[in-house]
Protein backbone atom coordinates (compact mmCIF):
# COMPACT_ATOMS: atom_id res chain seq x y z
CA UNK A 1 11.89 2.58 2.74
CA UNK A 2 13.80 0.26 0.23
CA UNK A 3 13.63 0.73 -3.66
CA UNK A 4 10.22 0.32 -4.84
CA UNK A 5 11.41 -1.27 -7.94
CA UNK A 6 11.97 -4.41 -5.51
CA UNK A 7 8.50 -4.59 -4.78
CA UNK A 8 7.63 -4.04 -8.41
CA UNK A 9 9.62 -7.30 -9.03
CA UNK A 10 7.22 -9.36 -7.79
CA UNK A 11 5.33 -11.37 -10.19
CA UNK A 12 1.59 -10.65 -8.45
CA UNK A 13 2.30 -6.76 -8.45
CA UNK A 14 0.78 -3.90 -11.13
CA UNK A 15 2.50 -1.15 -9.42
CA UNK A 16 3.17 0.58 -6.05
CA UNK A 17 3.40 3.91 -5.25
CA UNK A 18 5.10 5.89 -1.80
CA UNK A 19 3.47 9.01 -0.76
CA UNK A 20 4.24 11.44 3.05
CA UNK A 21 1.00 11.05 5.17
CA UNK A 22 -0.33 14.45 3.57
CA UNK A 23 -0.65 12.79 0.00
CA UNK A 24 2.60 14.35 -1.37
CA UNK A 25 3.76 11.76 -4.02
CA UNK A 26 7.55 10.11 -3.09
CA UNK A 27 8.00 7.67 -5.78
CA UNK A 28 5.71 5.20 -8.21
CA UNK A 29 6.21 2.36 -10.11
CA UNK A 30 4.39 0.50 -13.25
CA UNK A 31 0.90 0.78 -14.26
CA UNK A 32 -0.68 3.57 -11.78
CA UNK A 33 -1.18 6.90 -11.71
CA UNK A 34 0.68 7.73 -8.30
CA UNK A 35 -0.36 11.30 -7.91
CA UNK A 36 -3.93 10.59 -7.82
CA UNK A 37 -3.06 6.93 -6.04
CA UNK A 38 -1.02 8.59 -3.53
CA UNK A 39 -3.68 11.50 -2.51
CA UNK A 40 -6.35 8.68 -2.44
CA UNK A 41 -4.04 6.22 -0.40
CA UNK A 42 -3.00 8.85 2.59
CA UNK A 43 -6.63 9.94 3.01
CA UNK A 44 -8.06 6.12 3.25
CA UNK A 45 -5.00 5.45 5.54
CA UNK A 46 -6.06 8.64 7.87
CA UNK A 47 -9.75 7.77 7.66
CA UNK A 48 -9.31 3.94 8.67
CA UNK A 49 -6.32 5.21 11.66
CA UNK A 50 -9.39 7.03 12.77
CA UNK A 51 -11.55 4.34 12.52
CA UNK A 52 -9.53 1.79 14.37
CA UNK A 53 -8.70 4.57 17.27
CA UNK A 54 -12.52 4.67 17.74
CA UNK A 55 -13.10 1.20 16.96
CA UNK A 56 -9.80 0.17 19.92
CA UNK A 57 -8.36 -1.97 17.37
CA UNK A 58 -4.65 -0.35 18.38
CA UNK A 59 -1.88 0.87 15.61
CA UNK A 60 -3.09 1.08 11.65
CA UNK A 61 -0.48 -1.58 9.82
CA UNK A 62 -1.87 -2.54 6.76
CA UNK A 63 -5.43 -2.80 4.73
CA UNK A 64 -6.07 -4.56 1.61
CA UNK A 65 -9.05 -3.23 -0.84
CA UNK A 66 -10.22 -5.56 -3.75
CA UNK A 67 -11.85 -5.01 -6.67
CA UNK A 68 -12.81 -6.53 -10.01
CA UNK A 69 -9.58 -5.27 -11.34
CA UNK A 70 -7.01 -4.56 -9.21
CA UNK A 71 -6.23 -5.09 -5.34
CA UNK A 72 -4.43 -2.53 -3.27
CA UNK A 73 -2.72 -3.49 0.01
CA UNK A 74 -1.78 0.15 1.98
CA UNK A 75 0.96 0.27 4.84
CA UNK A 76 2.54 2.81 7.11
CA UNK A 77 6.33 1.84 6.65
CA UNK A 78 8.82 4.22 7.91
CA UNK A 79 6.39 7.22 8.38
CA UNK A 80 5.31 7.12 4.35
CA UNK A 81 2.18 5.32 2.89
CA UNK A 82 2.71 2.98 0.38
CA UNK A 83 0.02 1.63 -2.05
CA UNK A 84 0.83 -1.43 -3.18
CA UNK A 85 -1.73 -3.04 -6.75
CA UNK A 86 -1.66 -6.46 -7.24
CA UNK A 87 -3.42 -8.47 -9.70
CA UNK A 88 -6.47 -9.89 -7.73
CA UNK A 89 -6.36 -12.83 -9.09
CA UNK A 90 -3.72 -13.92 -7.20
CA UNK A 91 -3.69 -14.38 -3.50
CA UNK A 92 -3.67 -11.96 -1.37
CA UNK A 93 -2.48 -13.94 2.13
CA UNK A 94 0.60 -14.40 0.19
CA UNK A 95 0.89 -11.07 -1.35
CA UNK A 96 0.82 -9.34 1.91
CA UNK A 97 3.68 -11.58 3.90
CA UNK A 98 5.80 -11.04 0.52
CA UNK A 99 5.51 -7.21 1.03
CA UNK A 100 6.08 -7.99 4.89
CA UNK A 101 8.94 -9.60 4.71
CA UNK A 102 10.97 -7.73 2.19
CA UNK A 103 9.92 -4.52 4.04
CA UNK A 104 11.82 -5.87 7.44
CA UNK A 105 15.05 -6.37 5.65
């Protein structure tokens, strides 16, 4: 997983936060409270794998949540969870391929 302060950098993003897929916090960045974030992140994540097993949709890779304050997009990158809040306001399509593509370099 790179340095979350890159992902911080970008101009739509509140914060971000890397937590193990128990919940254990890794690392957080600006305006969130990652050990509560984190806890909350790896349970949705586990909850919507289980979901899309039932459901035959294939692999988890990402989920976005909006609401009338913040967005979160959630990923499995390198066996951690990362929470990533954006400003919801902004768009989200472009957002997510921003986080995409910085994540494959």
């Amino acid at each position: 997983m790179k340095d979350l302060t890159v992902i911080a950098k970008f101009p739509e993003v509140v914060g971000a936060v890397l937590s193990d897929l128990s919940g254990a916090l890794i690392d957080s960045v600006g305006n969130v409270d990652g050990e509560a974030a984190s806890a909350v992140h790896s349970f949705s994540l586990n909850s919507l794998r289980q979901a899309g097993d039932l459901l035959g949709l294939g692999t988890f890779q990402r989920c976005s949540i909006v609401g009338p304050g913040k967005a979160c997009v959630i990923t499995i990158e390198d066996g951690a969870v990362l929470g990533v809040y954006v400003d919801p306001s902004k768009p989200l399509a472009a957002v997510e391929k921003k986080l995409q593509d910085s994540l494959q370099k």
